[in-house]
Protein backbone atom coordinates (compact mmCIF):
# COMPACT_ATOMS: atom_id res chain seq x y z
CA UNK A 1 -10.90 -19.35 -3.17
CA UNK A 2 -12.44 -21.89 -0.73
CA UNK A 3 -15.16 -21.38 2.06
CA UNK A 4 -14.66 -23.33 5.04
CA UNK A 5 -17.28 -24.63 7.16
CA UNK A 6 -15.73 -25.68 10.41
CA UNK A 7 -12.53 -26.26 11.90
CA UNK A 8 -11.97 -29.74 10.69
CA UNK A 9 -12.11 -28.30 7.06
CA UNK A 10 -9.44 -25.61 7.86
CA UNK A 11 -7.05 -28.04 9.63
CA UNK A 12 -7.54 -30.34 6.75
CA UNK A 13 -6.16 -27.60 4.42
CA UNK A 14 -3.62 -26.03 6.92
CA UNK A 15 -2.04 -29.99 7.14
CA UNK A 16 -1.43 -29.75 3.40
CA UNK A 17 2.16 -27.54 3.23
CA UNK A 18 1.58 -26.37 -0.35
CA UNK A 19 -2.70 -25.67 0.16
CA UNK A 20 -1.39 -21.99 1.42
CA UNK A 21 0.71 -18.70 -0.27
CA UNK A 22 2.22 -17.11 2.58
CA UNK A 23 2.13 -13.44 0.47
CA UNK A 24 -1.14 -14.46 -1.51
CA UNK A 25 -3.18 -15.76 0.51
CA UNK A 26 -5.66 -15.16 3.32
CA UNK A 27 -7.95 -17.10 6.06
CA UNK A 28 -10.56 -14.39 6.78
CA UNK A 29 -13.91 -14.61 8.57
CA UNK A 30 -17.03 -13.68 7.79
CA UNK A 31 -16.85 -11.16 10.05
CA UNK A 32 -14.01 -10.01 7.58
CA UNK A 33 -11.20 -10.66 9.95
CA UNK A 34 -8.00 -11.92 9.10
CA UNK A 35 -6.00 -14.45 10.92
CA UNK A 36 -3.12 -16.12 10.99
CA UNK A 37 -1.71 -18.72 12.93
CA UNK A 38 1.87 -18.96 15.51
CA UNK A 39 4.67 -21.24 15.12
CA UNK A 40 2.34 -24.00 17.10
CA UNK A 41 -0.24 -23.62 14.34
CA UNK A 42 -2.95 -21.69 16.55
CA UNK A 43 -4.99 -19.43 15.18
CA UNK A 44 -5.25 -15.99 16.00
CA UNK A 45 -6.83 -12.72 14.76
CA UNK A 46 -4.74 -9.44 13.04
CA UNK A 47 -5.84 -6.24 13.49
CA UNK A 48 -6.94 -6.30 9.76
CA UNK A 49 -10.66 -6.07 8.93
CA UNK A 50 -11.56 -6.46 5.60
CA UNK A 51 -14.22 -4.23 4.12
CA UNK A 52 -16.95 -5.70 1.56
CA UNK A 53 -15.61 -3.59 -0.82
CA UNK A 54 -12.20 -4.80 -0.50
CA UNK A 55 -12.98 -8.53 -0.68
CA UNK A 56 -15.44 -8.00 -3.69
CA UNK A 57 -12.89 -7.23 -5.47
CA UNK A 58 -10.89 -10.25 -4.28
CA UNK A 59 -13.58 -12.33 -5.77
CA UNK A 60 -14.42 -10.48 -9.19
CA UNK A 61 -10.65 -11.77 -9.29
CA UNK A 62 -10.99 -15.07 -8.82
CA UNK A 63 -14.11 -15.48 -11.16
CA UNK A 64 -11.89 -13.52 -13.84
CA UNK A 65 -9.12 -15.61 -13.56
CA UNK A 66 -11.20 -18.57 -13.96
CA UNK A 67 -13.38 -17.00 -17.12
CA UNK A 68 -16.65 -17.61 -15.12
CA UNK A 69 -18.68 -14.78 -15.53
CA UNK A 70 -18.68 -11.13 -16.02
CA UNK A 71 -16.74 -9.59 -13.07
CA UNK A 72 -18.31 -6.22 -13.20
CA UNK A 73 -21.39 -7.59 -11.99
CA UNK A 74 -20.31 -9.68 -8.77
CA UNK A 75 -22.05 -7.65 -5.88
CA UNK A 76 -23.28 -8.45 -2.90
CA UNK A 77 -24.87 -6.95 -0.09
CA UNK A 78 -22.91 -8.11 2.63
CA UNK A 79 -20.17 -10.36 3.69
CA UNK A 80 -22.52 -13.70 4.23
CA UNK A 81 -24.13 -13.26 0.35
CA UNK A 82 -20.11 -13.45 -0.77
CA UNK A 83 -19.02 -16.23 1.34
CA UNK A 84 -22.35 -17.98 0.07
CA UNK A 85 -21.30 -16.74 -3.49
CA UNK A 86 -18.18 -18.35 -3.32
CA UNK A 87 -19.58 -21.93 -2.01
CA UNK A 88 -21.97 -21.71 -5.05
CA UNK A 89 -18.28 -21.48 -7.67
CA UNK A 90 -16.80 -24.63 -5.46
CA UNK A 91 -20.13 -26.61 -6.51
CA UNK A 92 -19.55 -25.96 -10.13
């Protein structure tokens, strides 16, 4: 799980072939939008929003399968505190 802060940190991990699951895993805003990207590599938006609920539960995942801390008491209020969470694991 990785938070991007601009556009040269997502091209730098779209240019590595084997940084991305196709079936696993997701670029998603912190609007919770999902996007993907067209043959030419250009991004564009789904109809998919993702509710804080939804990725919450995407990230007591991750912190499980790394052992970090107990799950059941990753909250946050809103989509910013997660995305904010989840730059806090990368420093670790």
């Amino acid at each position: 799980m990785l938070r991007l802060d601009n556009v040269a940190a997502l091209q730098s991990l779209l240019a590595d072939t084997h940084a991305m699951l196709p079936d696993a895993d997701y670029i998603i805003d912190s609007l919770g939008i999902e996007w993907l990207f067209n043959n030419d590599g250009v991004p564009y938006p789904t109809t998919r929003r993702w509710s804080l609920p939804q990725l919450i539960a995407r990230v007591q995942q991750h912190f499980f399968a790394q052992a970090q801390s107990c799950v059941s008491k990753i909250q946050a209020a809103d989509l910013q505190a997660l995305i904010l969470m989840i730059s806090s694991d990368e420093e670790l």
